[in-house]
Protein backbone atom coordinates (compact mmCIF):
# COMPACT_ATOMS: atom_id res chain seq x y z
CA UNK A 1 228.11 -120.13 24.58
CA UNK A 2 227.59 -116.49 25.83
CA UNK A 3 229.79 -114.22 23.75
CA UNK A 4 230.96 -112.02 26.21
CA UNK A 5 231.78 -114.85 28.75
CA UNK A 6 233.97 -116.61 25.66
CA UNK A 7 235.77 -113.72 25.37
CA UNK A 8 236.50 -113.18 29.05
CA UNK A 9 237.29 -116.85 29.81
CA UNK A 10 239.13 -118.28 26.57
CA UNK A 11 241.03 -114.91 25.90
CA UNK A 12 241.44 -113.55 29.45
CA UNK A 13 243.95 -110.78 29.22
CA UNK A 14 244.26 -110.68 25.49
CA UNK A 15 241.40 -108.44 24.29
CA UNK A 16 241.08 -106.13 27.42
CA UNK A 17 239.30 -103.81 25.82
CA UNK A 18 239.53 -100.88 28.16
CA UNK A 19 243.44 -101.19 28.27
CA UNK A 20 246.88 -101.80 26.07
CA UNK A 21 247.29 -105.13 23.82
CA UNK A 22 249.92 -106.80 25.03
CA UNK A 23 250.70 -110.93 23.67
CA UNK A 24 251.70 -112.17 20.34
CA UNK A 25 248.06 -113.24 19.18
CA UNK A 26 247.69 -109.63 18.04
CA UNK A 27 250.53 -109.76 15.76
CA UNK A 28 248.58 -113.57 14.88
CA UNK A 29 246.71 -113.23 11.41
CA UNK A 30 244.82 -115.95 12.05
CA UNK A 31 243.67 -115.55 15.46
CA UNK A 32 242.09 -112.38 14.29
CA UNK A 33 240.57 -114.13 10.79
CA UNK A 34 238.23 -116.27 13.40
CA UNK A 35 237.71 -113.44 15.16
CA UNK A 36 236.13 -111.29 12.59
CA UNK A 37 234.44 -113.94 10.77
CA UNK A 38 232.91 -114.68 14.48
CA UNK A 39 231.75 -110.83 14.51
CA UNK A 40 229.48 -110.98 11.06
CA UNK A 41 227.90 -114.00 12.32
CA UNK A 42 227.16 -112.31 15.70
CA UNK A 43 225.81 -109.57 13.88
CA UNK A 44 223.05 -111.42 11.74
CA UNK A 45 221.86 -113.34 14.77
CA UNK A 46 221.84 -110.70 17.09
CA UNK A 47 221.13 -107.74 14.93
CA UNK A 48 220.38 -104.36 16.19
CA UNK A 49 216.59 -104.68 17.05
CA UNK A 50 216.69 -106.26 20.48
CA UNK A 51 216.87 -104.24 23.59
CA UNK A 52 219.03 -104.54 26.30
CA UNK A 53 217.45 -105.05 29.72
CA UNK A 54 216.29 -102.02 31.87
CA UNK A 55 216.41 -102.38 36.09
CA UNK A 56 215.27 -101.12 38.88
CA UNK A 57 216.80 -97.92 40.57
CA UNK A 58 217.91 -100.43 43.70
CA UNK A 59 219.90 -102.29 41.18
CA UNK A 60 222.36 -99.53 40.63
CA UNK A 61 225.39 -100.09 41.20
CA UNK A 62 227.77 -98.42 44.26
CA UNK A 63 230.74 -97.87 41.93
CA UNK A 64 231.34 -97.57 38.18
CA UNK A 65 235.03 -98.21 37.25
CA UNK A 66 236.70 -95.63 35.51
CA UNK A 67 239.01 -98.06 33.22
CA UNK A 68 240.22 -96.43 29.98
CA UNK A 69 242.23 -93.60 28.79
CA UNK A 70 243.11 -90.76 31.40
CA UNK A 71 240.88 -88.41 31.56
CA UNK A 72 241.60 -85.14 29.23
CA UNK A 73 244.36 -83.03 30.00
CA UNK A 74 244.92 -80.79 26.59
CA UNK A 75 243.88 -77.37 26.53
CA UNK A 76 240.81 -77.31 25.20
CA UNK A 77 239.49 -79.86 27.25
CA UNK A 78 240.77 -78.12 30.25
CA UNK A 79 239.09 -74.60 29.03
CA UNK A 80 235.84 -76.16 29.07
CA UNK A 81 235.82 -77.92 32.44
CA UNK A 82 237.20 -74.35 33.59
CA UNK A 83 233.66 -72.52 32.10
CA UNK A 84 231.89 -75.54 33.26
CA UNK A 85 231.17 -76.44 29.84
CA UNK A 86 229.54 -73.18 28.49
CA UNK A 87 231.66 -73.00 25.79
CA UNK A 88 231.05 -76.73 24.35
CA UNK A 89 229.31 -77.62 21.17
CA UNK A 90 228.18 -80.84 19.87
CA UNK A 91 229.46 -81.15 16.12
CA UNK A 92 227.79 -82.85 13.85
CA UNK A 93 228.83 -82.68 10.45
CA UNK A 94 230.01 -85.01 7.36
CA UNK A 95 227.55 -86.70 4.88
CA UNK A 96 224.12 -84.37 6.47
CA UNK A 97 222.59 -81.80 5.16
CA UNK A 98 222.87 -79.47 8.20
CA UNK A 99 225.64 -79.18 10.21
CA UNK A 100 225.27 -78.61 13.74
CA UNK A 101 226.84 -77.14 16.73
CA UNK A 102 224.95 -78.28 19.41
CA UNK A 103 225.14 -76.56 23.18
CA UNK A 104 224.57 -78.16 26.16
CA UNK A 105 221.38 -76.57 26.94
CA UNK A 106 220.19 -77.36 23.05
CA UNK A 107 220.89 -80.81 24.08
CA UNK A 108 219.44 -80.48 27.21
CA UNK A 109 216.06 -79.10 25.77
CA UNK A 110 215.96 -82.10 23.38
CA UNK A 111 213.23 -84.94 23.92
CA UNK A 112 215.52 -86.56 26.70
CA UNK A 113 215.27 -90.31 27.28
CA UNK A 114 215.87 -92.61 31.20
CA UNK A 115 217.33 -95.88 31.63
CA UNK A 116 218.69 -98.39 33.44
CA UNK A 117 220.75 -100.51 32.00
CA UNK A 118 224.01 -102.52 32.59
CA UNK A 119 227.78 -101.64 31.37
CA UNK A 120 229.68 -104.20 30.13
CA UNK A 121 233.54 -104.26 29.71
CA UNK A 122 235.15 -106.62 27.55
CA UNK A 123 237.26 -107.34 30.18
CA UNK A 124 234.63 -109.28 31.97
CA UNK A 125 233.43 -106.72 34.84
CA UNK A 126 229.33 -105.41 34.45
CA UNK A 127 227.85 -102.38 36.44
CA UNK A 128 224.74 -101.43 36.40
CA UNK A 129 223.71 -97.27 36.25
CA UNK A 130 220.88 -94.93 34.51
CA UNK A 131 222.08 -92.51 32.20
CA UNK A 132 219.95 -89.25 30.85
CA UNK A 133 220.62 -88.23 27.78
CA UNK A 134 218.98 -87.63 23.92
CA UNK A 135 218.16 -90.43 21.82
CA UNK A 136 221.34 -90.23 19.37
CA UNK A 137 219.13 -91.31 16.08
CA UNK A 138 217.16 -87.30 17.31
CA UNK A 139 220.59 -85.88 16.78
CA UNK A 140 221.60 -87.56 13.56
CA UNK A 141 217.66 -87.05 12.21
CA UNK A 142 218.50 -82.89 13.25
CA UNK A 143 221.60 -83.30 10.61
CA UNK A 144 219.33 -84.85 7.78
CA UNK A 145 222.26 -87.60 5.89
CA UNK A 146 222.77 -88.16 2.74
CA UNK A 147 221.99 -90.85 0.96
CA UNK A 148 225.82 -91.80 0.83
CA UNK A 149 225.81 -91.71 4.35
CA UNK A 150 226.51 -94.94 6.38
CA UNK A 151 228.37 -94.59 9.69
CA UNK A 152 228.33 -92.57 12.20
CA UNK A 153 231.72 -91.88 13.80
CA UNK A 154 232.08 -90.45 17.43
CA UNK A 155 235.47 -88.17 17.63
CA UNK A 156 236.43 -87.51 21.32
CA UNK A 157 238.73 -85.37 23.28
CA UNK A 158 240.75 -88.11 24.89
CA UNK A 159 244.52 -89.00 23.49
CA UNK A 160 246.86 -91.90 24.02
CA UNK A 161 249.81 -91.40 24.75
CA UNK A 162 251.48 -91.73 21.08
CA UNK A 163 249.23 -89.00 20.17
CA UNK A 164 246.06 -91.06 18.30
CA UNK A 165 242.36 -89.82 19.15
CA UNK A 166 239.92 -91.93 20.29
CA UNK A 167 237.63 -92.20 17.83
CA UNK A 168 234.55 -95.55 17.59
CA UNK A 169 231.77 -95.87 15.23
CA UNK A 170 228.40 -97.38 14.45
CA UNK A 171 226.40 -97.62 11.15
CA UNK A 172 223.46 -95.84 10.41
CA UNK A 173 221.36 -98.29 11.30
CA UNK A 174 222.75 -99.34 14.70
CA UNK A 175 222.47 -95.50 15.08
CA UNK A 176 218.80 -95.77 15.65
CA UNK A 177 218.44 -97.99 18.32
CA UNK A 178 216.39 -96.69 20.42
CA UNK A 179 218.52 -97.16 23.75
CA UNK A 180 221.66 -95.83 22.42
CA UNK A 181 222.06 -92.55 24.12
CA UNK A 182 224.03 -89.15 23.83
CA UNK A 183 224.07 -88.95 27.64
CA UNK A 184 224.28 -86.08 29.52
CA UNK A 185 223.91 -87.28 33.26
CA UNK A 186 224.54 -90.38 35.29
CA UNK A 187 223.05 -91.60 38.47
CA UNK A 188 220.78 -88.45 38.29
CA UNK A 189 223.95 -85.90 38.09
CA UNK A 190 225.76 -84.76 35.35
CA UNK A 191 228.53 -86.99 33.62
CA UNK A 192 231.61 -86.29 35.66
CA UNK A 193 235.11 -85.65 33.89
CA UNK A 194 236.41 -88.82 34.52
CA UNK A 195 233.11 -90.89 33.56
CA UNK A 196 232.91 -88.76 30.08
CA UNK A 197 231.70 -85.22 30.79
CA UNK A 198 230.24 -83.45 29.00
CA UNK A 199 228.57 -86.14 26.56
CA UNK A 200 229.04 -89.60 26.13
CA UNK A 201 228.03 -92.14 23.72
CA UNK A 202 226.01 -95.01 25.64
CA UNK A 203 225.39 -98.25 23.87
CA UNK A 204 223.69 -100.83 26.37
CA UNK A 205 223.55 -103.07 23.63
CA UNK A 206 227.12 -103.39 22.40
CA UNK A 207 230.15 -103.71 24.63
CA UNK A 208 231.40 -101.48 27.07
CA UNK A 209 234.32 -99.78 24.43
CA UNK A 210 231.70 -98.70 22.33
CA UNK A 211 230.33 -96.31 24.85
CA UNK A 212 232.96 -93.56 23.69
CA UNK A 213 233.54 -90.94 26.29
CA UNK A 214 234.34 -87.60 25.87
CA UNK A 215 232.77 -86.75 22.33
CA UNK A 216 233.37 -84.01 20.90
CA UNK A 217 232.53 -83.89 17.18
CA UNK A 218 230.07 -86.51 15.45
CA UNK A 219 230.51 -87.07 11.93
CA UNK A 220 228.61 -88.95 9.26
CA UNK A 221 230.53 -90.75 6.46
CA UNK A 222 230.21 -93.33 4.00
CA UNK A 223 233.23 -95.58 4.18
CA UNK A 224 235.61 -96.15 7.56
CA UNK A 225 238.60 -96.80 5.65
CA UNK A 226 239.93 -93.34 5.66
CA UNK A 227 239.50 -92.96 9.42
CA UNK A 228 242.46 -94.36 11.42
CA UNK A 229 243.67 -97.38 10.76
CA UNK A 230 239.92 -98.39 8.87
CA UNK A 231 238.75 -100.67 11.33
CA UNK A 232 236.03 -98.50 12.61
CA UNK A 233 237.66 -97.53 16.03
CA UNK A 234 240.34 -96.87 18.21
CA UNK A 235 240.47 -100.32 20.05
CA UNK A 236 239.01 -101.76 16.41
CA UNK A 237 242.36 -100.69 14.56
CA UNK A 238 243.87 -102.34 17.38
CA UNK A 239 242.50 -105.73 16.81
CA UNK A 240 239.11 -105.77 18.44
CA UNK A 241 236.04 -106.42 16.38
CA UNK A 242 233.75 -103.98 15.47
CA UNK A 243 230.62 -105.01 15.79
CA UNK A 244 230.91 -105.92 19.71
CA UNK A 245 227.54 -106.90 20.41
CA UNK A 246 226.51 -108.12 23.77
């Protein structure tokens, strides 16, 4: 049975994962025991290697949702959409080498990569839209790892509203896919505020929450455990699996 459909038919409501948790399986033990020991299998048989299917520019979509934490409003965040983003750098630090600060025009002048792909939300809605942006296994090459290093975790500007950061992750491997983008622009325009500006993780092959918006520091560890709750992620820590593959 398709994954994704499962999830949206059988547990309609329950793992919405662009909003709040809100029934008593995710206080259930159990419930969440088949759930991860669903996600490894998904993993072997699905892997990382296959690509996600690329359309046609009249297949774009007329709207793209914007379901998921508000939009930004500290003051940092706000300081940057007021300079249009001049001031922003790309961290990358952690288990590498060479830590970078990457501006927008460094990541512009990267090898930049198309596509057309479709968005899927855990919650059972798909939209289809290209996205511009650099291949994220060129960024994480630029930072050279370590040979401890095996995740790369995606911190972002956005905050809920008991004060945690948004914050997903992917291992090294799933890092160089070759369709998961940093993107810069959508639709042929740059990422708007509310859609992720100024950079936002895109992961065509992996549901919709692991397209983090809004990144603002990438780092490169070897363990998740000491990173929010140790799930991997913000919805993760929350009871969603990790993996999330489409």
């Amino acid at each position: 049975m398709n994954r994704r459909l499962f999830i949206g038919t059988s547990f309609s409501g329950v793992l919405a994962g662009c909003s709040a948790i809100g029934t008593h399986l995710n206080d259930n033990e159990h419930f969440h025991n088949v759930i991860d020991s669903a996600e490894s299998l998904n993993q072997r048989i699905i892997g990382t290697h296959g690509l996600a299917r690329e359309y046609r520019v009249s297949d774009i979509s007329r709207d793209f949702p914007v379901n998921s934490l508000p939009t930004p409003t500290s003051q940092t965040y706000r300081g940057l959409l007021s300079d249009r983003f001049r001031s922003y750098r790309l961290l990358v630090d952690g288990a590498v080498d060479r830590r970078l600060a990457l501006s927008l025009p460094q990541l512009y002048g990267m090898q930049p990569k198309r596509q057309i792909t479709r968005h899927d939300c855990v919650e059972g809605w798909s939209v289809i839209a290209q996205f511009d942006g650099v291949p994220l296994r060129d960024v994480v090459a630029l930072a050279r790892p370590r040979n401890d290093a095996k995740y790369v975790v995606f911190h972002c500007f956005d905050i809920d509203q008991d004060g945690s950061r948004y914050y997903e992750s992917l291992d090294v491997h799933q890092a160089q896919h070759p369709q998961t983008l940093l993107a810069l622009q959508m639709n042929g325009r740059p990422i708007t505020p509310d859609h992720g500006a100024p950079v936002r993780l895109r992961v065509p092959t992996q549901l919709g929450y692991k397209s983090a918006k809004w990144v603002q520091r990438i780092e490169i560890v070897g363990s998740l455990t000491t990173l929010g709750a140790g799930k991997g992620g913000y919805w993760e820590d929350q009871g969603y699996e990790w993996y999330a593959g489409i």
